[in-house]
PDB file of N, CA and C in Angstrom:
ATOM      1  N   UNK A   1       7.872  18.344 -10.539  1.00  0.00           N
ATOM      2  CA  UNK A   1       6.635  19.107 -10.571  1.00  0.00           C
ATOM      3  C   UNK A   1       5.984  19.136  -9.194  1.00  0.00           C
ATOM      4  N   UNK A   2       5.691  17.738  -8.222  1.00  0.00           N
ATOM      5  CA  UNK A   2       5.504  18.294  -7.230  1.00  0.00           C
ATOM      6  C   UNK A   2       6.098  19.011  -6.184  1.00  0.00           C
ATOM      7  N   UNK A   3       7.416  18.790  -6.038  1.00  0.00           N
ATOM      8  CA  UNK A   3       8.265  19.525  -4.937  1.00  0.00           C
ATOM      9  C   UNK A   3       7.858  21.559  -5.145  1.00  0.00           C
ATOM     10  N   UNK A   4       7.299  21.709  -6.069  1.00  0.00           N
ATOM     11  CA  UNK A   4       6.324  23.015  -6.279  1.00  0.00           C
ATOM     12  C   UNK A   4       5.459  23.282  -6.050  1.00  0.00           C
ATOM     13  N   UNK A   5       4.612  22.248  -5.870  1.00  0.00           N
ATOM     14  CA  UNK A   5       3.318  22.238  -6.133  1.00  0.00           C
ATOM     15  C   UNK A   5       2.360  22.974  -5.020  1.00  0.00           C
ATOM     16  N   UNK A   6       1.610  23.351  -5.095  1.00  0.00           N
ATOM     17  CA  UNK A   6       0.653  24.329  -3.984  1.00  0.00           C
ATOM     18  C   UNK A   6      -0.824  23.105  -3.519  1.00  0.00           C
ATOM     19  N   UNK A   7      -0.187  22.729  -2.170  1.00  0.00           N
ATOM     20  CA  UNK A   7      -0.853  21.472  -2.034  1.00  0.00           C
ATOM     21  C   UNK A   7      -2.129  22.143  -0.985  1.00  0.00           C
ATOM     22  N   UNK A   8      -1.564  23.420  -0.615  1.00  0.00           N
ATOM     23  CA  UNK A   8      -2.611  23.820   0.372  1.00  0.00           C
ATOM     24  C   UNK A   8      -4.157  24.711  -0.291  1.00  0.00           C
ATOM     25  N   UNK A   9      -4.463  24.993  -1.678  1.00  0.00           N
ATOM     26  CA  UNK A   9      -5.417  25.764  -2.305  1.00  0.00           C
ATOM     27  C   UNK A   9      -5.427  24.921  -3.382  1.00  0.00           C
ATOM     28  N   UNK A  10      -4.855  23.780  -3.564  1.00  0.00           N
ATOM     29  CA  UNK A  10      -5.465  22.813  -5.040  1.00  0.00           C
ATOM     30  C   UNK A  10      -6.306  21.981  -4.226  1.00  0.00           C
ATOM     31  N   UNK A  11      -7.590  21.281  -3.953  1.00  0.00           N
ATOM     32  CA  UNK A  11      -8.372  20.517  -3.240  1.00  0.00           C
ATOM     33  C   UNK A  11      -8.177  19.123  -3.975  1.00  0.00           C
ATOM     34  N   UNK A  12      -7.555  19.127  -4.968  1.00  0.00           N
ATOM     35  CA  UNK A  12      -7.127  17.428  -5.836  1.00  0.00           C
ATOM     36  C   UNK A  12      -5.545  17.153  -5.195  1.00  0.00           C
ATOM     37  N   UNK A  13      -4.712  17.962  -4.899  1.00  0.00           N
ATOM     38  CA  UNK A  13      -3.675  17.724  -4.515  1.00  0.00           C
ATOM     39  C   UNK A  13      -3.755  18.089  -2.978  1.00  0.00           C
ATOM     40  N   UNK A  14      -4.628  18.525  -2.459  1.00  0.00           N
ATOM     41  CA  UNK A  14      -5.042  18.712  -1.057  1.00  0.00           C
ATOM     42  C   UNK A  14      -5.258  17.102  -0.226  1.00  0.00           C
ATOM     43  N   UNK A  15      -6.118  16.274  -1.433  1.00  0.00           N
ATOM     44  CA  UNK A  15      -6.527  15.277  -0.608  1.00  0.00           C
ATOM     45  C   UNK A  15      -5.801  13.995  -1.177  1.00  0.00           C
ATOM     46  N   UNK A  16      -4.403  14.464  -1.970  1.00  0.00           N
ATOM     47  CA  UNK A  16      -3.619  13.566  -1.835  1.00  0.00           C
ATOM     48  C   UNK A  16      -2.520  13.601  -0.520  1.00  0.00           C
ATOM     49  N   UNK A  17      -2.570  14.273   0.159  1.00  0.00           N
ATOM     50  CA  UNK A  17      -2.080  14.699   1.655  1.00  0.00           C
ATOM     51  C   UNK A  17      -2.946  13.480   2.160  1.00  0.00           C
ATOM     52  N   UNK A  18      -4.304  14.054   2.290  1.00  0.00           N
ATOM     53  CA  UNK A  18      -4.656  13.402   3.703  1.00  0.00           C
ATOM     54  C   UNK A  18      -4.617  11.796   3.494  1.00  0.00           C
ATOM     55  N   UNK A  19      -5.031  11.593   1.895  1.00  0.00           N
ATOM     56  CA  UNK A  19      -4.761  10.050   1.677  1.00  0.00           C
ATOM     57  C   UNK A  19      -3.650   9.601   2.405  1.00  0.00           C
ATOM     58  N   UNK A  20      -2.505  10.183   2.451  1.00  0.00           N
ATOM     59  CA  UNK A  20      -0.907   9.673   2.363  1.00  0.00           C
ATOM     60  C   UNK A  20      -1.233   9.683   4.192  1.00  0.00           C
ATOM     61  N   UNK A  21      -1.507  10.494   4.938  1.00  0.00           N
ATOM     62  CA  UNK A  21      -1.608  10.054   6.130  1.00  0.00           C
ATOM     63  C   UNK A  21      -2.213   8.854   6.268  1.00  0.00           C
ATOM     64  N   UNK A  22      -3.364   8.766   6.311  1.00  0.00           N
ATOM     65  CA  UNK A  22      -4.638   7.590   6.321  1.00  0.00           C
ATOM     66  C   UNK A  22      -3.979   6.454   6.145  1.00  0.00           C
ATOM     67  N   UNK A  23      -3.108   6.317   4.987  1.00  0.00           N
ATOM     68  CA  UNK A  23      -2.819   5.256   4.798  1.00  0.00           C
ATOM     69  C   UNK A  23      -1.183   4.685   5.781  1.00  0.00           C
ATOM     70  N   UNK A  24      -0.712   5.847   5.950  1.00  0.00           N
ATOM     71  CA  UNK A  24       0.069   5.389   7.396  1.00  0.00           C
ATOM     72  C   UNK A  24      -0.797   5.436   8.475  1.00  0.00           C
ATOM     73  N   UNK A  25      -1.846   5.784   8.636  1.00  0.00           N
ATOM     74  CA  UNK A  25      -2.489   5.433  10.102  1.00  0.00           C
ATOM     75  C   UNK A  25      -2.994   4.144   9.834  1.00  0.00           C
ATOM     76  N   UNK A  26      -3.574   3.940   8.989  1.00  0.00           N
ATOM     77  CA  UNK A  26      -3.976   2.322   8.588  1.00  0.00           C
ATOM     78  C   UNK A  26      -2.696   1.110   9.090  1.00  0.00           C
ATOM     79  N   UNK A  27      -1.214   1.704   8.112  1.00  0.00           N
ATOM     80  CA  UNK A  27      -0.276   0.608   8.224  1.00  0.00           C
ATOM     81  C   UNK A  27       0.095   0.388   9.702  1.00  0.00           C
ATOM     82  N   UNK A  28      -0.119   1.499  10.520  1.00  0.00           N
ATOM     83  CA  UNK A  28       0.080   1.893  12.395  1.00  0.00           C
ATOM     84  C   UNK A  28      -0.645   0.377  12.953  1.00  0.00           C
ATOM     85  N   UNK A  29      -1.671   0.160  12.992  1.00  0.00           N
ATOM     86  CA  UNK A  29      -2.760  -0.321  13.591  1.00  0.00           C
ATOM     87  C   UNK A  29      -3.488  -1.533  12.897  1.00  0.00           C
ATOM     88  N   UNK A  30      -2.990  -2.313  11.897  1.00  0.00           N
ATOM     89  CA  UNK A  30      -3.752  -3.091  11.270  1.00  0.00           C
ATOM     90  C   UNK A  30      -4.875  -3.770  11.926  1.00  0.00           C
ATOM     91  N   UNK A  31      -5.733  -4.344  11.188  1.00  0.00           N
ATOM     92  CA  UNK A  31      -6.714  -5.855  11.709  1.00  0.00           C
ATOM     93  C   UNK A  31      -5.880  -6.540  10.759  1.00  0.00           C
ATOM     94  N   UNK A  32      -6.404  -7.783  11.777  1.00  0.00           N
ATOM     95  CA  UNK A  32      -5.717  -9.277  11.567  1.00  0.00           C
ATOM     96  C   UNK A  32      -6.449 -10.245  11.948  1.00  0.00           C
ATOM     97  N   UNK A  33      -5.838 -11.659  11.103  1.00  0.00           N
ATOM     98  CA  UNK A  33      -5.622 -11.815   9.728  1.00  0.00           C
ATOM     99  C   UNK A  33      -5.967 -10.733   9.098  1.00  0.00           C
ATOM    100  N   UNK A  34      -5.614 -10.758   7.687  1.00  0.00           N
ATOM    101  CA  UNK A  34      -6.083  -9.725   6.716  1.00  0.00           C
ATOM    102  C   UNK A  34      -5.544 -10.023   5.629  1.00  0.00           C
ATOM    103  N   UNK A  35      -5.851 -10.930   4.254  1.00  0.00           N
ATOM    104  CA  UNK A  35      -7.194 -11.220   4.169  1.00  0.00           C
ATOM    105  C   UNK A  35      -7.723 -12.681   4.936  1.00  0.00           C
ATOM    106  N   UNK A  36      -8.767 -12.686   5.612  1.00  0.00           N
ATOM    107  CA  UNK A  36      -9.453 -13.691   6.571  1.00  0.00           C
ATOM    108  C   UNK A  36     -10.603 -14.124   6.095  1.00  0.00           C
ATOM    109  N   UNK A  37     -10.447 -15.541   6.263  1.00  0.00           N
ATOM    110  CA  UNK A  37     -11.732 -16.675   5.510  1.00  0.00           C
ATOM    111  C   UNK A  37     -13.158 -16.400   6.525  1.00  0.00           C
ATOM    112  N   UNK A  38     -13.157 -16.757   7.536  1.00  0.00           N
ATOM    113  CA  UNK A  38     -13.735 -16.847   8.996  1.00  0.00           C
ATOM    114  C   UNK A  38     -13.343 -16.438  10.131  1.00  0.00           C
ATOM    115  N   UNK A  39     -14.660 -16.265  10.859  1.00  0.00           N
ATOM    116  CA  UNK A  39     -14.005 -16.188  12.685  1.00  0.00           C
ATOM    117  C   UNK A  39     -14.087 -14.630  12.876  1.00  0.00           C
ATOM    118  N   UNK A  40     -12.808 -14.357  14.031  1.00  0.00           N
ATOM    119  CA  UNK A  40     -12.953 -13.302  14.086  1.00  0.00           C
ATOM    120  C   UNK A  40     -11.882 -12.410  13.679  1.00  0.00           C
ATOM    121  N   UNK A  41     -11.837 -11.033  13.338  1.00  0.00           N
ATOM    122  CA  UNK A  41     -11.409  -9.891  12.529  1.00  0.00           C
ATOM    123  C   UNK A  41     -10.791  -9.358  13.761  1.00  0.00           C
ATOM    124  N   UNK A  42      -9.095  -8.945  14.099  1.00  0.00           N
ATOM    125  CA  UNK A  42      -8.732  -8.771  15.723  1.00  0.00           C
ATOM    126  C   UNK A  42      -7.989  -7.276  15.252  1.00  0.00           C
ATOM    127  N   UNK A  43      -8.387  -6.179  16.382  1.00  0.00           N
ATOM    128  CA  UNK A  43      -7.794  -4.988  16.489  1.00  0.00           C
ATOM    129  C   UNK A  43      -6.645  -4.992  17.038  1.00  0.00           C
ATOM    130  N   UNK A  44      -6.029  -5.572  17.982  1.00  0.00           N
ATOM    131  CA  UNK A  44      -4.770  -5.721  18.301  1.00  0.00           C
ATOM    132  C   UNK A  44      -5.078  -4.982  20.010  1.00  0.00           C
ATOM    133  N   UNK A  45      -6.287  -4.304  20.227  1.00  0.00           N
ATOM    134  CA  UNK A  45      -6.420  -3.781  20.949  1.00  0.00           C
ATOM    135  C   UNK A  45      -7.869  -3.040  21.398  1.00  0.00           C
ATOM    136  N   UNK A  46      -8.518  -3.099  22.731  1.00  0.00           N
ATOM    137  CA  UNK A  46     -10.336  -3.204  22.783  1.00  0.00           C
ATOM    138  C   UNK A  46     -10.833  -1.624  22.069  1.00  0.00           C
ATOM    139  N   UNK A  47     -11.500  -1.667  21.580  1.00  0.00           N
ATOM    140  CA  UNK A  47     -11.935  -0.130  20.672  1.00  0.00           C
ATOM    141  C   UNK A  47     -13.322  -0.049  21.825  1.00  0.00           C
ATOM    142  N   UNK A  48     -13.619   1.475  21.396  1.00  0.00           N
ATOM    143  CA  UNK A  48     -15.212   1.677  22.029  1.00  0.00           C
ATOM    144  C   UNK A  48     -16.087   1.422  21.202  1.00  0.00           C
ATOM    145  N   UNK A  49     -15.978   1.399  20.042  1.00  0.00           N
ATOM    146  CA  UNK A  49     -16.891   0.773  18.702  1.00  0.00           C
ATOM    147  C   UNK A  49     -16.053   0.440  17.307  1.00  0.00           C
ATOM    148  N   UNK A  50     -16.679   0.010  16.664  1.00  0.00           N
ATOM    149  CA  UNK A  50     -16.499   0.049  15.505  1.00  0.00           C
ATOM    150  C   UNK A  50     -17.536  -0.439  14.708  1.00  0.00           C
ATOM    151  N   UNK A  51     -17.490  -0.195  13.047  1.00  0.00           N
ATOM    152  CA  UNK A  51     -18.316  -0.200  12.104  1.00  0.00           C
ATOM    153  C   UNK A  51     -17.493  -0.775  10.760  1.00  0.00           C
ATOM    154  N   UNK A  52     -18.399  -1.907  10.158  1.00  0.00           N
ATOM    155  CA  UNK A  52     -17.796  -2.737   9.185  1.00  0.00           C
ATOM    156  C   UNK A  52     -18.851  -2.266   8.327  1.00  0.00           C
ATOM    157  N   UNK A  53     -18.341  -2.163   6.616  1.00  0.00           N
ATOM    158  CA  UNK A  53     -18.793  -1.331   5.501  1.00  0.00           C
ATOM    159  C   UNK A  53     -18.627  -2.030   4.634  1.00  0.00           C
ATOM    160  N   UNK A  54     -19.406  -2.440   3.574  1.00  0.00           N
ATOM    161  CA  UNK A  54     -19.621  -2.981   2.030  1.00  0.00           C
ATOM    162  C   UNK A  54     -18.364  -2.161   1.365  1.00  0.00           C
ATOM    163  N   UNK A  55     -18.456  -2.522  -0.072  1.00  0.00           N
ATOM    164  CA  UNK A  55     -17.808  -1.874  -1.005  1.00  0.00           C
ATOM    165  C   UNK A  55     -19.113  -0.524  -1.183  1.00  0.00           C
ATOM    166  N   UNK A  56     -19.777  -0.735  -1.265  1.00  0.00           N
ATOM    167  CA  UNK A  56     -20.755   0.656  -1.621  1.00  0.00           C
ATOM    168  C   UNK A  56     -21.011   1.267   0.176  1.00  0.00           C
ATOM    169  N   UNK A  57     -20.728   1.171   0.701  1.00  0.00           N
ATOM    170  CA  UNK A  57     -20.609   2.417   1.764  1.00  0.00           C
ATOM    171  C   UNK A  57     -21.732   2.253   2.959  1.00  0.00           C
ATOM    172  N   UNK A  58     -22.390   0.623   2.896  1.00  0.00           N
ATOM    173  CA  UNK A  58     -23.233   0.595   3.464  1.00  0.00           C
ATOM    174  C   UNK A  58     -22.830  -0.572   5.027  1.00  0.00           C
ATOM    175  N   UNK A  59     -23.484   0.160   5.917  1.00  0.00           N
ATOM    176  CA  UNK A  59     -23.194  -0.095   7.289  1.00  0.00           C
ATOM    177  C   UNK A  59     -23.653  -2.008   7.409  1.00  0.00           C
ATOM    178  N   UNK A  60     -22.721  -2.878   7.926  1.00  0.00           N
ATOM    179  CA  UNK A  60     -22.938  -4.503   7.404  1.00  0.00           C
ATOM    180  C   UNK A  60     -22.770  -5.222   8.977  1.00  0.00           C
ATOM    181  N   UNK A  61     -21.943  -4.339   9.816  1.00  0.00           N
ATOM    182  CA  UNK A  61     -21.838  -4.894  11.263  1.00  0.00           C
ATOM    183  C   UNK A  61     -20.956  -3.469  11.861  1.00  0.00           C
ATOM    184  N   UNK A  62     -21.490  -4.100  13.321  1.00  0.00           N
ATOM    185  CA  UNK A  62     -20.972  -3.098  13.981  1.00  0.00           C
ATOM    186  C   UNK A  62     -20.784  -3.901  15.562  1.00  0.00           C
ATOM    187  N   UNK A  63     -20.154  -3.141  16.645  1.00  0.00           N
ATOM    188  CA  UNK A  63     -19.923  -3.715  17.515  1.00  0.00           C
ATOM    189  C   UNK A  63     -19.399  -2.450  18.595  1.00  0.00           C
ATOM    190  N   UNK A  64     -19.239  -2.599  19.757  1.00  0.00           N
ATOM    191  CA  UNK A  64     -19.179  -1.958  20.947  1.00  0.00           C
ATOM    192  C   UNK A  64     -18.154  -2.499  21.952  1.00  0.00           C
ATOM    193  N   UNK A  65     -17.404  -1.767  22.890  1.00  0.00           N
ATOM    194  CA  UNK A  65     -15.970  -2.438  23.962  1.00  0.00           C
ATOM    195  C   UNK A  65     -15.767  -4.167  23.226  1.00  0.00           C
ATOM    196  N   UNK A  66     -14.816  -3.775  22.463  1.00  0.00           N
ATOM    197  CA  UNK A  66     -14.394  -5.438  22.134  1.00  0.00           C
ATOM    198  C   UNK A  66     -13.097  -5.063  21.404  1.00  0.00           C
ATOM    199  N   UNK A  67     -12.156  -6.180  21.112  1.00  0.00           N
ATOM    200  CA  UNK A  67     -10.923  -6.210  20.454  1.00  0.00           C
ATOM    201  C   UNK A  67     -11.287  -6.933  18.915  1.00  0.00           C
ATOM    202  N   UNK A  68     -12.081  -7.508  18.653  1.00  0.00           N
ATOM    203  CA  UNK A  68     -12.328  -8.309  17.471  1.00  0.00           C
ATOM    204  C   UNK A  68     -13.637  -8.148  16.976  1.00  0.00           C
ATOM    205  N   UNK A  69     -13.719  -8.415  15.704  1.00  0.00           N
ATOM    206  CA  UNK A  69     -15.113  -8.568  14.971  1.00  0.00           C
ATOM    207  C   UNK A  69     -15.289  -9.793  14.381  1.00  0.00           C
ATOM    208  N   UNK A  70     -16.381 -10.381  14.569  1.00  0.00           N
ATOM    209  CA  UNK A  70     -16.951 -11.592  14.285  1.00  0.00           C
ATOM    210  C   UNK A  70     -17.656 -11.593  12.618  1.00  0.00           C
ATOM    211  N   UNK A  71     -16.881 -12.383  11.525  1.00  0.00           N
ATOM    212  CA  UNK A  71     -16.817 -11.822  10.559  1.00  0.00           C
ATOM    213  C   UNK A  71     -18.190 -13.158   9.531  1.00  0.00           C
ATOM    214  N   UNK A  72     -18.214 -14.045  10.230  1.00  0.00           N
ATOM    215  CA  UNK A  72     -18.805 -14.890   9.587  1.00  0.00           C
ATOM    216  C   UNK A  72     -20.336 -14.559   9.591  1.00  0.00           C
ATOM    217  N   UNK A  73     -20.365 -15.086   7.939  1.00  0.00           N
ATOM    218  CA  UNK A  73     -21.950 -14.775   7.749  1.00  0.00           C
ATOM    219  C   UNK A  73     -21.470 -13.085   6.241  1.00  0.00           C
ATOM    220  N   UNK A  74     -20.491 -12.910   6.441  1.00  0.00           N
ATOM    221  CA  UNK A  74     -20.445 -11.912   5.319  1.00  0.00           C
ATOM    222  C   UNK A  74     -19.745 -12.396   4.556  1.00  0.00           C
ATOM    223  N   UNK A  75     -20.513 -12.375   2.608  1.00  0.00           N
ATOM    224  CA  UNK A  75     -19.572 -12.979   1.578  1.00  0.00           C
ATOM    225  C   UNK A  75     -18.070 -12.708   1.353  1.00  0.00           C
ATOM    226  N   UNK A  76     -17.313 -13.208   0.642  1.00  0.00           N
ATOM    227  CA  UNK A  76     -16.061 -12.417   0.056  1.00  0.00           C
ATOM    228  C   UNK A  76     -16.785 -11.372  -0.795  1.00  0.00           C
ATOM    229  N   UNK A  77     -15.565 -10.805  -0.127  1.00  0.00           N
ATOM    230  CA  UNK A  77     -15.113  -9.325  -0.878  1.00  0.00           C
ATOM    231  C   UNK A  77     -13.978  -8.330   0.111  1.00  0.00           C
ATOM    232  N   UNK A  78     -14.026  -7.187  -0.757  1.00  0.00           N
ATOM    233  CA  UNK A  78     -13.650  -6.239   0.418  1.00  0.00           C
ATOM    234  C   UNK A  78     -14.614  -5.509   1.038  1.00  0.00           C
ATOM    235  N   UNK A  79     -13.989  -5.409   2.387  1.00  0.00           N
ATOM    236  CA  UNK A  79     -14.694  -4.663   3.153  1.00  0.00           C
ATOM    237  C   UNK A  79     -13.804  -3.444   4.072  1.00  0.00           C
ATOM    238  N   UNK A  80     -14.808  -2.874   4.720  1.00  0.00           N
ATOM    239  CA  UNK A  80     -13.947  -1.433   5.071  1.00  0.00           C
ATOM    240  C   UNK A  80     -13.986  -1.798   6.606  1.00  0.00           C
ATOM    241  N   UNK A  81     -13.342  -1.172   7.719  1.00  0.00           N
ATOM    242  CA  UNK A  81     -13.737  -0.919   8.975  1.00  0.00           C
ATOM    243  C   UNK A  81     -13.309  -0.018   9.637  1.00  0.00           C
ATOM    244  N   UNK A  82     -14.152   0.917  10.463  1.00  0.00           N
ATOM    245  CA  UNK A  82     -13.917   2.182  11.038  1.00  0.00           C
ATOM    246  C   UNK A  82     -13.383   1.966  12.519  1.00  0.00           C
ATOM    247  N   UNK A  83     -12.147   2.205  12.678  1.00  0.00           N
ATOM    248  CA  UNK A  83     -12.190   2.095  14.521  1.00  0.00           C
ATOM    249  C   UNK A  83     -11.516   3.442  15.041  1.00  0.00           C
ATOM    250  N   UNK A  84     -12.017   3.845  15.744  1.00  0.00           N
ATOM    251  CA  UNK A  84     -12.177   5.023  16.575  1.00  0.00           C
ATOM    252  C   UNK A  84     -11.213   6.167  15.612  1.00  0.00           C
ATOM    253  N   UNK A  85     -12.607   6.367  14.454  1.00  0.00           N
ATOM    254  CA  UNK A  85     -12.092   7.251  13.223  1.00  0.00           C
ATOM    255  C   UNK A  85     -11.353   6.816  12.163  1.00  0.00           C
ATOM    256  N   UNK A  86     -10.520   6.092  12.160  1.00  0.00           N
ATOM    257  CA  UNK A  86     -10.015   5.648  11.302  1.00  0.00           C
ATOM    258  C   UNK A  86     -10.109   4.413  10.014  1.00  0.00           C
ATOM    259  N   UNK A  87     -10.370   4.304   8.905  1.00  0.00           N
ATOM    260  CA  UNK A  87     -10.582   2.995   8.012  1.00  0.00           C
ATOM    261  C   UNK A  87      -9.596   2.842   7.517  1.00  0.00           C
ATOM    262  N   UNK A  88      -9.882   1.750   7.452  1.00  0.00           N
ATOM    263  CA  UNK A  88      -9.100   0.147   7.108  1.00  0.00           C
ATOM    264  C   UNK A  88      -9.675  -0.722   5.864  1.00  0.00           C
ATOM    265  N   UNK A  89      -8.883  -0.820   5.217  1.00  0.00           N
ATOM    266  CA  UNK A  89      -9.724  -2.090   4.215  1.00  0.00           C
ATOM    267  C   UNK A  89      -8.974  -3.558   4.739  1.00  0.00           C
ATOM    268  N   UNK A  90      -9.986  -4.493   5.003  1.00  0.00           N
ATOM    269  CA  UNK A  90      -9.636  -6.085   4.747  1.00  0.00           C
ATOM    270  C   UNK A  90     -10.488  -6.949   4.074  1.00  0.00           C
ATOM    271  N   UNK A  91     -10.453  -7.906   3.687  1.00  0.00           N
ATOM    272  CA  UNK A  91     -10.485  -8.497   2.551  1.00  0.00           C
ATOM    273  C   UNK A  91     -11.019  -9.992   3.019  1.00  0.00           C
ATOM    274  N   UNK A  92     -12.134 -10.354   2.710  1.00  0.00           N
ATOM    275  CA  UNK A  92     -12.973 -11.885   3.030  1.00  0.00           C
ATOM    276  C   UNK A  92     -13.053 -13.003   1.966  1.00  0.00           C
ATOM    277  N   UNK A  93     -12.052 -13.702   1.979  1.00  0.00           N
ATOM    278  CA  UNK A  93     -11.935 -14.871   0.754  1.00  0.00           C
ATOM    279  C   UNK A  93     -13.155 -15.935   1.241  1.00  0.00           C
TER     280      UNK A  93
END
């Protein structure tokens, strides 16, 4: 059924596309550890910003020219992080 499917004018099967990228740009570039108790949250590489996100969508830390995020002080759960466009979920035991 999908090898038919009209992925470019269905907007439910439209944004199973962009999911399927996202989530290879995610696997590209991880943060690490992941999932991480403490300390700091490492990009692998210095970003110009980034932005760390609740489960409900709300802005929790953020940061400017750095390779890592300093994670302590936020409960477990998941959390999201944006680096230069792109999110990520990792995970705070």
């Amino acid at each position: 059924a999908i090898s038919g499917a009209n992925f470019i004018d269905n907007p439910v099967l439209e944004n199973l596309i962009t999911g399927t990228k996202e989530i290879e740009q995610a696997k590209a570039d991880p943060v690490y550890p992941n999932p991480i108790m403490q300390g700091d949250l490492h990009f692998g590489h210095e970003v110009v910003s980034y932005g760390i996100f609740d489960g409900s969508g709300h802005l929790v830390g953020h940061g400017f020219n750095t390779d890592h995020a300093e994670i302590t002080g936020l409960t477990p759960g998941m959390y999201f992080i944006k680096l230069e466009g792109h999110l990520q979920k990792f995970v705070i035991q």
